[in-house]
Protein backbone atom coordinates (compact mmCIF):
# COMPACT_ATOMS: atom_id res chain seq x y z
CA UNK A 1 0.00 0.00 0.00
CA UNK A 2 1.80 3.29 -1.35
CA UNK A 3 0.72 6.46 0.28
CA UNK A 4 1.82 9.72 -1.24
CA UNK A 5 1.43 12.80 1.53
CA UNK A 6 0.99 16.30 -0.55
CA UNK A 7 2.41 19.20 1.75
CA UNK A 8 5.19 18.68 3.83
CA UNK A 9 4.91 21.06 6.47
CA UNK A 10 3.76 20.31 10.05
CA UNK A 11 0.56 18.24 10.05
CA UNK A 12 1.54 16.43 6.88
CA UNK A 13 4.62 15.99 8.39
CA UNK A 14 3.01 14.84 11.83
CA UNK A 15 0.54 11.95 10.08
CA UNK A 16 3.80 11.01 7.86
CA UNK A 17 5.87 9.73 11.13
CA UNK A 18 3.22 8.75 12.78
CA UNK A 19 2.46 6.11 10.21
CA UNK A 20 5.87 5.17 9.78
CA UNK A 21 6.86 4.83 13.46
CA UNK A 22 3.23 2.93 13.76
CA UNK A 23 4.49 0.62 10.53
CA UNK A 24 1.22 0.72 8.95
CA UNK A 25 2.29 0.40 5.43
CA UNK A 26 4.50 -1.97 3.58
CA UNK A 27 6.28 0.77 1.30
CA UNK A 28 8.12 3.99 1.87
CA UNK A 29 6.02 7.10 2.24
CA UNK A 30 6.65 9.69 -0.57
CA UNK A 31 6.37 13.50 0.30
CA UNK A 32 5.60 16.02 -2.35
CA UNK A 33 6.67 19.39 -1.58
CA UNK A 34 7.16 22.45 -3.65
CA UNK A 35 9.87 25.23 -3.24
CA UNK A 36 13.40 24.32 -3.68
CA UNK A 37 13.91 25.63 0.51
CA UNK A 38 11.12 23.27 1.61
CA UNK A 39 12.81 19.88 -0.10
CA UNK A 40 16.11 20.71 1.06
CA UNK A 41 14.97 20.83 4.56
CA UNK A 42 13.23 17.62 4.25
CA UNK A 43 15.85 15.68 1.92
CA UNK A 44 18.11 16.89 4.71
CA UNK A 45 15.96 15.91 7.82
CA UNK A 46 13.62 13.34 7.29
CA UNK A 47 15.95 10.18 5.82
CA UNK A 48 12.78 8.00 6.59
CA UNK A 49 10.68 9.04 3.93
CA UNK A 50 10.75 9.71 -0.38
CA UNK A 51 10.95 13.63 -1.01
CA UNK A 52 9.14 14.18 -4.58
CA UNK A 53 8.75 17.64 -5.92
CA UNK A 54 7.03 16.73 -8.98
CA UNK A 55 3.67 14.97 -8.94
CA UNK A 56 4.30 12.61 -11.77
CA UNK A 57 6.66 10.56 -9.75
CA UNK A 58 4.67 9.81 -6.64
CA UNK A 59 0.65 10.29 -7.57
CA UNK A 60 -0.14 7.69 -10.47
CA UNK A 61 1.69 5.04 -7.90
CA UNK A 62 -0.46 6.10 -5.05
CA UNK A 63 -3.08 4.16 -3.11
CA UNK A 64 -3.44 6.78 -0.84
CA UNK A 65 -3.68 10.17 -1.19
CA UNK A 66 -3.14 12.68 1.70
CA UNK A 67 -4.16 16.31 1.23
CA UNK A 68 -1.98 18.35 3.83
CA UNK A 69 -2.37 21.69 2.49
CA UNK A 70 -3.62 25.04 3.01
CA UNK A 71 -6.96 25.08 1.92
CA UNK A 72 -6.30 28.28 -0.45
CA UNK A 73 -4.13 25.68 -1.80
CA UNK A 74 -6.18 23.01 -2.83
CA UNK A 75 -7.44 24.24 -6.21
CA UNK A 76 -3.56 24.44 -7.55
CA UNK A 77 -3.13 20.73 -6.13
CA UNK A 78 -5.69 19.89 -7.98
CA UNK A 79 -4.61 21.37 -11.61
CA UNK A 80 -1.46 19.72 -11.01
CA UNK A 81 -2.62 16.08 -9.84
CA UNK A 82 -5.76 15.95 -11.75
CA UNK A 83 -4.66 14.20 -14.55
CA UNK A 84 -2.38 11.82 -12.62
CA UNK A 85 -4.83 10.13 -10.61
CA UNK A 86 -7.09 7.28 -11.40
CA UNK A 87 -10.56 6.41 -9.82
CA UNK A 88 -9.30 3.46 -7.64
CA UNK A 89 -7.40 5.94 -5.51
CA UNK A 90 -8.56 6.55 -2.02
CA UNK A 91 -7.69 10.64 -0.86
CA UNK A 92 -7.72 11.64 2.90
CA UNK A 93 -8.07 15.47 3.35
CA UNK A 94 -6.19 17.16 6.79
CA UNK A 95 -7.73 20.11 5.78
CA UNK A 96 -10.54 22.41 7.47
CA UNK A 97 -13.53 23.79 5.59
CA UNK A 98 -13.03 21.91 1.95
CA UNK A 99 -16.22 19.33 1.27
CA UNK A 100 -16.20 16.31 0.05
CA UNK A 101 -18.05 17.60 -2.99
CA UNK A 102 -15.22 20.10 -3.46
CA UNK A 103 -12.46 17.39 -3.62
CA UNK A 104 -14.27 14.94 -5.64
CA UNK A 105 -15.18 16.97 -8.20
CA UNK A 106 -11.60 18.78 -7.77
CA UNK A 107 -9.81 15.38 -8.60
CA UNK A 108 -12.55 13.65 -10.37
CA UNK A 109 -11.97 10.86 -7.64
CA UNK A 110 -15.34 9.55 -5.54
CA UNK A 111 -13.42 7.64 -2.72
CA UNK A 112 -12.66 10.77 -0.16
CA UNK A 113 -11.99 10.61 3.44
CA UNK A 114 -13.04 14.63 4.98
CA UNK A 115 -10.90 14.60 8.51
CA UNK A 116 -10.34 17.35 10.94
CA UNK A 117 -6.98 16.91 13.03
CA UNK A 118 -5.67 19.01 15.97
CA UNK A 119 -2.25 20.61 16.74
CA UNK A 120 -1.45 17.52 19.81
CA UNK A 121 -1.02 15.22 16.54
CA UNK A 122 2.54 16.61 17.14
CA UNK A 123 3.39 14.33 19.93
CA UNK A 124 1.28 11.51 19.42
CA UNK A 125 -1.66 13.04 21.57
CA UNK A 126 -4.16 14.13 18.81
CA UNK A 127 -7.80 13.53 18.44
CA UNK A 128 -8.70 12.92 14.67
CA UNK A 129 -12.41 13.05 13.85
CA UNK A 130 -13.33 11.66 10.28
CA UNK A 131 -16.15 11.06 7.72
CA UNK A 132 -16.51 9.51 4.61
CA UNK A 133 -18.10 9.64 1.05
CA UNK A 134 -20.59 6.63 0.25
CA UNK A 135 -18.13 5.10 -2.13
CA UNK A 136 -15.49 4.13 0.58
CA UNK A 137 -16.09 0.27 1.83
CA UNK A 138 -15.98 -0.45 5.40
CA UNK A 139 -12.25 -2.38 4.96
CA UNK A 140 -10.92 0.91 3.59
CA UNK A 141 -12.45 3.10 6.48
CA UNK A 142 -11.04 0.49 9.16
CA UNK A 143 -7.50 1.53 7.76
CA UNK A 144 -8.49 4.83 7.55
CA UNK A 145 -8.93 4.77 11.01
CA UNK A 146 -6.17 3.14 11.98
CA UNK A 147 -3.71 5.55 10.23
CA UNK A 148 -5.15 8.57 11.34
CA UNK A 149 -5.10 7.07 15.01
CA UNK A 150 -1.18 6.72 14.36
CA UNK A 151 -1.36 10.26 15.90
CA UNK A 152 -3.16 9.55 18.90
CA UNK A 153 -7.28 8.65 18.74
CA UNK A 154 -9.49 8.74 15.77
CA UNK A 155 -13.20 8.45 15.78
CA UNK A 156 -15.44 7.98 12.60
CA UNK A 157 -18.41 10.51 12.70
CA UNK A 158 -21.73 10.44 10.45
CA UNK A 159 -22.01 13.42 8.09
CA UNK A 160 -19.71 16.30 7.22
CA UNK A 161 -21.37 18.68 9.37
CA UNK A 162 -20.45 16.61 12.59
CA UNK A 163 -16.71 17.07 11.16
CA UNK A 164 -17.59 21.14 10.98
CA UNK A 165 -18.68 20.53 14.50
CA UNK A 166 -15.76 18.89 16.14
CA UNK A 167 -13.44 21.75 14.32
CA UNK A 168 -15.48 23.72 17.37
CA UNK A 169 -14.77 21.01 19.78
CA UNK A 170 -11.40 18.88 19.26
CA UNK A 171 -10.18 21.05 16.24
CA UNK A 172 -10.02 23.98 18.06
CA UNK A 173 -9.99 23.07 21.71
CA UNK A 174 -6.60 22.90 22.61
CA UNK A 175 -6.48 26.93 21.94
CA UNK A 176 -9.18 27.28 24.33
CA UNK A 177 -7.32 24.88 27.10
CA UNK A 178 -4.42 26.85 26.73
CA UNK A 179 -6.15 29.84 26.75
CA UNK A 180 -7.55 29.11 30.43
CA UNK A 181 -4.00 27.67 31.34
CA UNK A 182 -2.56 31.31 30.36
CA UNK A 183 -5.01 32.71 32.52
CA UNK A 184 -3.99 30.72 35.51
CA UNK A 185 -0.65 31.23 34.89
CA UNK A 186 -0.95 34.61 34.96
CA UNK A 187 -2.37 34.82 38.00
CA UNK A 188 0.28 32.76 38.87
CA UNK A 189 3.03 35.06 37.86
CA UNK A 190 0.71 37.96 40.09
CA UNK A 191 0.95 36.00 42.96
CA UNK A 192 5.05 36.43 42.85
CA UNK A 193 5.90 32.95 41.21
CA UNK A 194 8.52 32.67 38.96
CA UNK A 195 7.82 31.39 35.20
CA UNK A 196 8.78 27.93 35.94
CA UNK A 197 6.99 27.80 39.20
CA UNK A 198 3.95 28.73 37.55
CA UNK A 199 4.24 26.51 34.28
CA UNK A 200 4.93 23.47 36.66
CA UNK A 201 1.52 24.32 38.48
CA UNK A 202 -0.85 24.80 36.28
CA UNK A 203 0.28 21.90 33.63
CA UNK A 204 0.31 19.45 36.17
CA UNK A 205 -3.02 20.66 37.52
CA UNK A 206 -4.63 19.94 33.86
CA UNK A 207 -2.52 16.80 34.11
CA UNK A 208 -3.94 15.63 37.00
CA UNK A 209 -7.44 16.84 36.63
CA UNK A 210 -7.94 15.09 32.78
CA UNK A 211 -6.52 11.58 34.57
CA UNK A 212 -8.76 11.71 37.41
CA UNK A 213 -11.70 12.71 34.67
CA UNK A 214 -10.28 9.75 32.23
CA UNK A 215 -9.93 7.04 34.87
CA UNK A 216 -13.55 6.98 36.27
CA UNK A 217 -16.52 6.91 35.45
CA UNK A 218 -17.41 10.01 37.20
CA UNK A 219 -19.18 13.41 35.56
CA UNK A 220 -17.33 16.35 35.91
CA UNK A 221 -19.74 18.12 37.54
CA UNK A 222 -18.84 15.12 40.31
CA UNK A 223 -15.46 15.89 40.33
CA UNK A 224 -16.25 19.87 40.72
CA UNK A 225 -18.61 19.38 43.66
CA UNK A 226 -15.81 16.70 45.79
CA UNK A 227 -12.97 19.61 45.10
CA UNK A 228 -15.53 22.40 46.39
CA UNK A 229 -16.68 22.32 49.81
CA UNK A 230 -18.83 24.46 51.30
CA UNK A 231 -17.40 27.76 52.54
CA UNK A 232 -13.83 26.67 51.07
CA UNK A 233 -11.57 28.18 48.76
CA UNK A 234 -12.60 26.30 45.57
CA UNK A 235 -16.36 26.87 45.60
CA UNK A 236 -15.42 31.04 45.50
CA UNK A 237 -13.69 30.37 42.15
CA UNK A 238 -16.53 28.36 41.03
CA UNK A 239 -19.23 30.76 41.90
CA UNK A 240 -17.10 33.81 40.32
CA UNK A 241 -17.01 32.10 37.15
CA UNK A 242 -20.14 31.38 37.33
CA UNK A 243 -21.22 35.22 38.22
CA UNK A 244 -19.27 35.90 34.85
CA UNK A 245 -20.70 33.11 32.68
CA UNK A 246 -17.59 31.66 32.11
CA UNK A 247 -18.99 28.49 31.19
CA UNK A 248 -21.66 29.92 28.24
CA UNK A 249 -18.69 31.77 27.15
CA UNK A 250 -16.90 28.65 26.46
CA UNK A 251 -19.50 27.22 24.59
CA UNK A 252 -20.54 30.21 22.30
CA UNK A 253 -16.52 30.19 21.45
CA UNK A 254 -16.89 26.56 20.47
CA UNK A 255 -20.03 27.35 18.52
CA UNK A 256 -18.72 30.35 16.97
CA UNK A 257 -15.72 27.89 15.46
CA UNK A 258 -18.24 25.72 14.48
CA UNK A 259 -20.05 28.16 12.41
CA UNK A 260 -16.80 29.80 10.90
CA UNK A 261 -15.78 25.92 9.80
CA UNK A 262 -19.40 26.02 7.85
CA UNK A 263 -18.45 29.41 6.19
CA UNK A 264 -15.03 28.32 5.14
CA UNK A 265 -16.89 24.81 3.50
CA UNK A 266 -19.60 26.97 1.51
CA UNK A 267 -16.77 29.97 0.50
């Protein structure tokens, strides 16, 4: 099974080791890249996999395609694989906001996998949601799965606009965790800690807070009301987010991804 990755920067990059180190496929992973800069850098530092700057010698012997581009991108990928491709190829898109519709017709191709990744992919911590057009068989979205998981988890969800939805959740989320984080830590830094001191808190707080979450089977509004006890410490920070609907807040920020991810899809 050949898989050819288009776009060699950091998420193609990201799902290209992670496949490798995971030994998924039985032959060597070409890159295409453009810009004579970008293949140097990864002729020089990435020995593992083929570096291809010209379409012709890595698309017509692809399985797998893997669109890892910019999605202002996408219609100059597809003027310059169009031709190359052939309709038993299967194409997983990395990118956010580009339909099905738009890559099928794009390549001409009806077996596309739509995917929305997040920036933890990095280090093998990424959540991967996925969907796919009618036209891929089970068998093909089992390996799907399994190579997008190569980053961390993957879950298969129903229609296209559940993907535009978890770009509000998963997709985006990690900017809103470290968003709070950078909050606490700057309260942190108020309270006379140094940078380190603070860092060490509050990211082994979250640490310890998603593992106690993860290894029960306990709500988190559980968890919240055995940390706050009446007339304590905790149950003051609680009620002072609550006074400024920090909660709704979060959730209008996820919705308000959600409904930029449907813009970008019908733009």
């Amino acid at each position: 099974m050949k898989l050819t990755v288009i776009g060699g920067g950091n998420m193609g990059l990201t799902y290209a080791k992670g496949i490798h180190k995971a030994q998924l496929l039985n032959e060597k992973i070409s890159i295409l890249e453009k810009g004579a800069e970008s293949i140097e850098r990864l002729k020089n530092n990435e020995p593992d996999f083929e570096i291809c700057e010209n379409a012709k010698d890595c698309i017509t012997s692809s399985d797998i395609i893997m669109l890892a581009v910019k999605p202002f991108h996408i219609h100059d990928v597809f003027e310059n694989i169009k031709n190359l491709c052939n309709k038993n190829q299967l194409v997983i898109s990395l990118m956010a906001g580009v339909k099905i519709s738009t890559i099928q017709n794009g390549l001409g191709l009806n077996k596309i996998v739509r995917s929305m990744p997040n920036l933890p992919a990095m280090i093998g911590k990424g959540m991967t949601t996925f969907t796919a057009s009618n036209d891929v068989s089970l068998e093909e979205e089992n390996m799907v799965e399994q190579l997008l998981a190569s980053t961390g988890e993957a879950i298969k969800v129903k229609t296209e606009d559940d993907i535009d939805k978890s770009t509000g959740i998963s997709g985006s989320g990690t900017a809103y965790i470290l968003y709070f984080m950078e909050g606490l830590t700057n309260a942190a830094k108020e309270f006379g800690f140094s940078e380190e001191e603070a860092k060490v808190m509050v990211t082994q707080t979250f640490d310890g807070a998603v593992d106690l979450y993860k290894q029960s089977n306990d709500s988190t509004s559980t968890w919240i009301d055995r940390v706050c006890s009446k007339g304590g410490t905790t149950i003051e920070a609680i009620n002072s987010f609550e006074s400024n609907n920090v909660k709704d807040s979060i959730k209008k920020g996820a919705f308000a991804a959600y409904n930029r991810a449907v813009e970008l899809g019908n733009s």
